[in-house]
Protein backbone atom coordinates (compact mmCIF):
# COMPACT_ATOMS: atom_id res chain seq x y z
CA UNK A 1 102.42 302.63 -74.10
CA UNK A 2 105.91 302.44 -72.74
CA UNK A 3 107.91 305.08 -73.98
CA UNK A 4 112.21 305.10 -73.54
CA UNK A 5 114.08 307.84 -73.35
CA UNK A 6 118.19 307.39 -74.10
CA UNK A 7 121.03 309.40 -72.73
CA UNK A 8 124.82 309.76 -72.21
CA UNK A 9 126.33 309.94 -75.38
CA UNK A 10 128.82 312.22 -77.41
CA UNK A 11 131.90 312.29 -78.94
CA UNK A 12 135.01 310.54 -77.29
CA UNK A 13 138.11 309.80 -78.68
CA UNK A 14 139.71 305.96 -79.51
CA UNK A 15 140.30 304.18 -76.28
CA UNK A 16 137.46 306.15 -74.44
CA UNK A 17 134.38 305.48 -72.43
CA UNK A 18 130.88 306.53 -72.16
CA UNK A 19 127.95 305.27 -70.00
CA UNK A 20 124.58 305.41 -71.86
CA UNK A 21 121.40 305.15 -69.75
CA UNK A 22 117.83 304.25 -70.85
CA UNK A 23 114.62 305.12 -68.44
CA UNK A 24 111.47 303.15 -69.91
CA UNK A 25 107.99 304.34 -68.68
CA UNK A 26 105.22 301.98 -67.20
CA UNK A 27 105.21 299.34 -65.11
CA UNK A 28 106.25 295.57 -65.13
CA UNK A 29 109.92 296.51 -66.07
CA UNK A 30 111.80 293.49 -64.34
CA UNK A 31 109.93 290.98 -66.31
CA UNK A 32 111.55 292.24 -69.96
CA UNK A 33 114.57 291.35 -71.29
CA UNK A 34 116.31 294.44 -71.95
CA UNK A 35 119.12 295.01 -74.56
CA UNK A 36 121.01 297.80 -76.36
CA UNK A 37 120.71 298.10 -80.34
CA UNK A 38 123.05 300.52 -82.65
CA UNK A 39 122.47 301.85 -86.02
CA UNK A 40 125.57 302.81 -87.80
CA UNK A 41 124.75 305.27 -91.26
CA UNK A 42 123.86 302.60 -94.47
CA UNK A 43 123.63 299.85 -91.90
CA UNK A 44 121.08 297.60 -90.42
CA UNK A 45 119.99 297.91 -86.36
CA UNK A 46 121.79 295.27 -84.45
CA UNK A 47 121.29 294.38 -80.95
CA UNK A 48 124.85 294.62 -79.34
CA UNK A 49 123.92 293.62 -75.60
CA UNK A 50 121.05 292.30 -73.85
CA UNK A 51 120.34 291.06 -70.08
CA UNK A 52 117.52 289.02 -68.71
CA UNK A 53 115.45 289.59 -65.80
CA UNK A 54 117.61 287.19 -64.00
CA UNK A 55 120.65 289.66 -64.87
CA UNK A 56 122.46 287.26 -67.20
CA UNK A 57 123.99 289.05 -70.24
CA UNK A 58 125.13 288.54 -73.35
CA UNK A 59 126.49 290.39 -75.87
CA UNK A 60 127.80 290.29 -79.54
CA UNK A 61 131.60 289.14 -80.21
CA UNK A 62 132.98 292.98 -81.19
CA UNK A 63 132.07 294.42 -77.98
CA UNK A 64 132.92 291.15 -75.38
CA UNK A 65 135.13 292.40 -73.13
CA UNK A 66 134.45 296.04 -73.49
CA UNK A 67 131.16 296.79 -73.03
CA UNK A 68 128.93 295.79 -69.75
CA UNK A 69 125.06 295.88 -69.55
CA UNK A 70 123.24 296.19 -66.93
CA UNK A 71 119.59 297.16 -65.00
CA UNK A 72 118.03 298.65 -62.32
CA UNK A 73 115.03 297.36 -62.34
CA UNK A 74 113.36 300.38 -58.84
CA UNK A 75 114.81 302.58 -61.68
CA UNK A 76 113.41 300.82 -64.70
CA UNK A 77 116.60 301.93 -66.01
CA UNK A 78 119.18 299.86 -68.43
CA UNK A 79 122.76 300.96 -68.52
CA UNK A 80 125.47 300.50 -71.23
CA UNK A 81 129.02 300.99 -69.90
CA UNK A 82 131.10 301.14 -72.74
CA UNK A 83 135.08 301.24 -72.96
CA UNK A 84 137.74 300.77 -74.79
CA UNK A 85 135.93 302.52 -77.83
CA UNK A 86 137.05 302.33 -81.63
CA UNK A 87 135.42 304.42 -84.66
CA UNK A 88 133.47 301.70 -85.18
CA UNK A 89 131.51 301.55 -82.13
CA UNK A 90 130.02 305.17 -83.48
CA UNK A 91 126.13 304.80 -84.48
CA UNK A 92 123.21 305.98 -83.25
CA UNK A 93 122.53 303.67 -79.80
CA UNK A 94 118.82 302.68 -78.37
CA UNK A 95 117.08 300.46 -76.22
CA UNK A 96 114.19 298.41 -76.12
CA UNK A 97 113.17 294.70 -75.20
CA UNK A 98 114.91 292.05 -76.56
CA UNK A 99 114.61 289.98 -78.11
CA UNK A 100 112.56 291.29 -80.12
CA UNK A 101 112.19 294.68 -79.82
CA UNK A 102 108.46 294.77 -78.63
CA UNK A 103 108.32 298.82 -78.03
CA UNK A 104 108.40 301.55 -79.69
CA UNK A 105 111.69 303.19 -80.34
CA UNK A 106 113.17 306.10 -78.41
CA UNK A 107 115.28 308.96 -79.99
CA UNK A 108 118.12 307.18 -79.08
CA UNK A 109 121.90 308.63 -78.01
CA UNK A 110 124.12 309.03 -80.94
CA UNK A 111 128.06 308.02 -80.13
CA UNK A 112 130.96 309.55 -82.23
CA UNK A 113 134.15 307.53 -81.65
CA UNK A 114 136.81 309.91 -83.35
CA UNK A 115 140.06 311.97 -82.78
């Protein structure tokens, strides 16, 4: 069972940046495609960013431009840069395959995005 463990968020101000980080467990990392998902309160999970094993990325409209995923697969690590951060941005973030989210979820990293 692969389990993920989140980190790297907090509270930042408009205009701000934060670099989440998710380790997975277990082997045969490289072969997933990876994304990043965010729950806001009262709303639905949505998967913001994803990358391939081949490193191609993609990533919802809102965040185009601002936010960059990415993987190190000796690490079986995904990273979420994020900048340029509005209110929002602020949810609770996670990883996990995608699509679709074939593991079970981590804690995940909550993000505040307020002055």
């Amino acid at each position: 069972q692969v389990q993920l463990v989140e980190s790297g968020g907090g509270l930042v101000q408009p205009g701000g940046s934060l670099r989440l980080s998710c380790a997975a467990s277990g082997s045969n990392f490289r072969i997933y495609a990876m994304g990043w998902y965010r729950q806001a309160p009262g709303n639905q999970r949505e998967l913001v960013a994803r990358i391939r094993s081949d490193g191609k990325a993609f990533y919802i409209d809102s965040v185009k431009g601002r936010f960059t995923i990415s993987r190190d697969n000796a690490k079986n690590t995904v990273y979420l840069q994020m900048n340029s951060l509005k209110p929002e941005d602020t949810a609770v973030y996670y990883c996990n395959t995608a699509p679709p989210a074939s593991w079970s979820w981590g804690q995940g990293t909550q993000v505040t995005v307020s002055s």
